[in-house]
Structure formats: C-alpha cells, structure tokens
Protein backbone atom coordinates (compact mmCIF):
# COMPACT_ATOMS: atom_id res chain seq x y z
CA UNK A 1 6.98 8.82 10.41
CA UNK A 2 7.04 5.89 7.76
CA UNK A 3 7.07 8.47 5.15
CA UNK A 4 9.86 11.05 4.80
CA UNK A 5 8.68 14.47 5.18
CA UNK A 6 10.29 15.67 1.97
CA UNK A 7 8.07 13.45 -0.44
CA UNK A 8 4.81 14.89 1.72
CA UNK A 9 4.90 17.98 -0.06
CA UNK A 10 2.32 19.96 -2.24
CA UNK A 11 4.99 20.16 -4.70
CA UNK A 12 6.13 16.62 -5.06
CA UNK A 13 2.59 15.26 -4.81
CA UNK A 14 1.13 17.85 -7.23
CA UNK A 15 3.64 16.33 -10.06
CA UNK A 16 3.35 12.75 -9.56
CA UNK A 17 1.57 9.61 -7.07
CA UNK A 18 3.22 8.76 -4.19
CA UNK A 19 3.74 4.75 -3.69
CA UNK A 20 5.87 2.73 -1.46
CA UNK A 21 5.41 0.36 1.45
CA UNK A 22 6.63 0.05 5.16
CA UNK A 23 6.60 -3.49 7.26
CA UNK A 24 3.77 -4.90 5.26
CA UNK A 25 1.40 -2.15 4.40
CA UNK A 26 1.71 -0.61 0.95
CA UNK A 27 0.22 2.91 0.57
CA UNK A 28 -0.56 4.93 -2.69
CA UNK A 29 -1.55 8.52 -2.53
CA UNK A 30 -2.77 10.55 -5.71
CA UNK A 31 -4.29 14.07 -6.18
CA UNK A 32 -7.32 14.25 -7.98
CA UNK A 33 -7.80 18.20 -9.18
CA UNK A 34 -10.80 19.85 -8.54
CA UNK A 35 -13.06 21.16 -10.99
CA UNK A 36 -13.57 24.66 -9.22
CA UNK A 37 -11.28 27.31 -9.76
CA UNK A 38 -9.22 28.23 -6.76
CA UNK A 39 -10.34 25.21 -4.60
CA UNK A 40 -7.83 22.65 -3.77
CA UNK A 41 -7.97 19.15 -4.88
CA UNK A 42 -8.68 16.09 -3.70
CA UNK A 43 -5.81 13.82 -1.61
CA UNK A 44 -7.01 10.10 -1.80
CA UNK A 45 -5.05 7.65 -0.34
CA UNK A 46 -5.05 3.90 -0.03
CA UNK A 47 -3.21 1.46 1.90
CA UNK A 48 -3.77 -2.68 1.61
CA UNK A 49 -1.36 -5.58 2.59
CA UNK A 50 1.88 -6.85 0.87
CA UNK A 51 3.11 -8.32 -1.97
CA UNK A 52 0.85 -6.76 -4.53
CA UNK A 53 0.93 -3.75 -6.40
CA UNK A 54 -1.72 -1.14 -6.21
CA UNK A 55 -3.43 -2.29 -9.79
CA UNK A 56 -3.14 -6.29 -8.81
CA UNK A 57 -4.20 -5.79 -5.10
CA UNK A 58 -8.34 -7.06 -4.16
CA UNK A 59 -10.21 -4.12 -4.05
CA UNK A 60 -11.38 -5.48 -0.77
CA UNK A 61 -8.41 -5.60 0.54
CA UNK A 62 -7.80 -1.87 0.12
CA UNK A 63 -8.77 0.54 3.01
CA UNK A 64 -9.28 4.63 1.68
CA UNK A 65 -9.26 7.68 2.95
CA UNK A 66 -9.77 11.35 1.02
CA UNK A 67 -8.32 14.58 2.22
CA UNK A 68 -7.89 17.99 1.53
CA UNK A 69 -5.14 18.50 -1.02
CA UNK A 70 -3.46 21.07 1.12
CA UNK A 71 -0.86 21.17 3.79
CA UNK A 72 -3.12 20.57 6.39
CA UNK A 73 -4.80 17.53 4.56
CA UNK A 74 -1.30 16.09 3.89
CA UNK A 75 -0.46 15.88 7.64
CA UNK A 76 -4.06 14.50 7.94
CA UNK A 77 -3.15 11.69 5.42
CA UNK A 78 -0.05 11.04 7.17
CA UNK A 79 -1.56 10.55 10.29
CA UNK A 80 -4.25 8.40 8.64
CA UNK A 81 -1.58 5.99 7.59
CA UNK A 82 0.37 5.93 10.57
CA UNK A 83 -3.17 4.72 12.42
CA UNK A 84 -3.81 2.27 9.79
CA UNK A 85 -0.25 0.66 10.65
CA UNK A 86 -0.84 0.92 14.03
CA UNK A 87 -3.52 -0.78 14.19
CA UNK A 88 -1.47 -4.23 14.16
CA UNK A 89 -2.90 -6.15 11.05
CA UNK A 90 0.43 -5.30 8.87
CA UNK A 91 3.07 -6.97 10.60
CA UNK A 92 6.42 -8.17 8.58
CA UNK A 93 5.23 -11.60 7.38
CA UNK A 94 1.45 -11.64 7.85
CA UNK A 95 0.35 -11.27 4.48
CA UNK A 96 2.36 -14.47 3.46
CA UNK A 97 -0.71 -16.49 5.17
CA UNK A 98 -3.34 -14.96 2.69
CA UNK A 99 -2.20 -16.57 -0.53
C-alpha cells in the first residue's frame, strides 16, 4: 500500500489533510463534514502528477474521487489511489516531459 495504514485512520484524517506523493503521483485527501447530524462526512481525494503542489497543480490535471468518510470509505479511497497508480501514467520521471 503506498500509504501507511496508520495515517488512514478516522482519527488522523478527522484532525488534519492528508498529502504526500509516491513515484510520481501526488495525492491529497480532506474531509469535508456533513451538515446532518449523525451522518458521516465527506472523504474527497485527489491525485495529479509531480512536481507541483496541490494549490499550484492545473486543475485539469487533477483526477477526484469522493467517499464515505468512514472506515469503509477510507479503504475505498485507498484502493482508488492504488488504481489510479496502477494505471501506468505516473511513472518516476514522466512528468519531467510536461513542462
């Protein structure tokens, strides 16, 4: 998993965004609360290419996904980003060639 279990926790992500970046794919993931007592958030989560930060990335470049902020929707997320990785286009060096 490119993202150690401990930091895909309800409590760590409940407290502050998640960033970071693995082989050329950087990832943020941020809870958005929901507005109904009771009912869990929202987990959205983005991933786009090397070198730039979240705020200075294209939004075009950005691919998101929105889960369930529980457990459940956690593993979801993690899974989500594992496919996005796998699906070849962030390889170590690749993002070099679109500046």
């Amino acid at each position: 998993m490119m993202i150690p279990e401990y930091l895909m926790s309800v409590g760590y992500l409940e407290k502050q965004d998640l960033r970071g970046s693995y082989k050329g794919m950087c990832y943020r993931l941020h809870v958005e609360a929901s507005d109904v007592k009771g009912e869990p958030g929202v987990l959205k989560v983005w991933c786009w290419p090397q070198p730039l930060c979240f705020e200075a990335a294209r939004p075009e470049s950005k691919q998101e996904g929105s889960f369930r902020f529980n457990a459940e929707g956690i593993a979801e997320a993690g899974r989500w980003l594992e496919e996005r990785y796998g699906a070849g286009e962030w390889k170590t060096g690749n993002y070099l060639r679109r500046f």
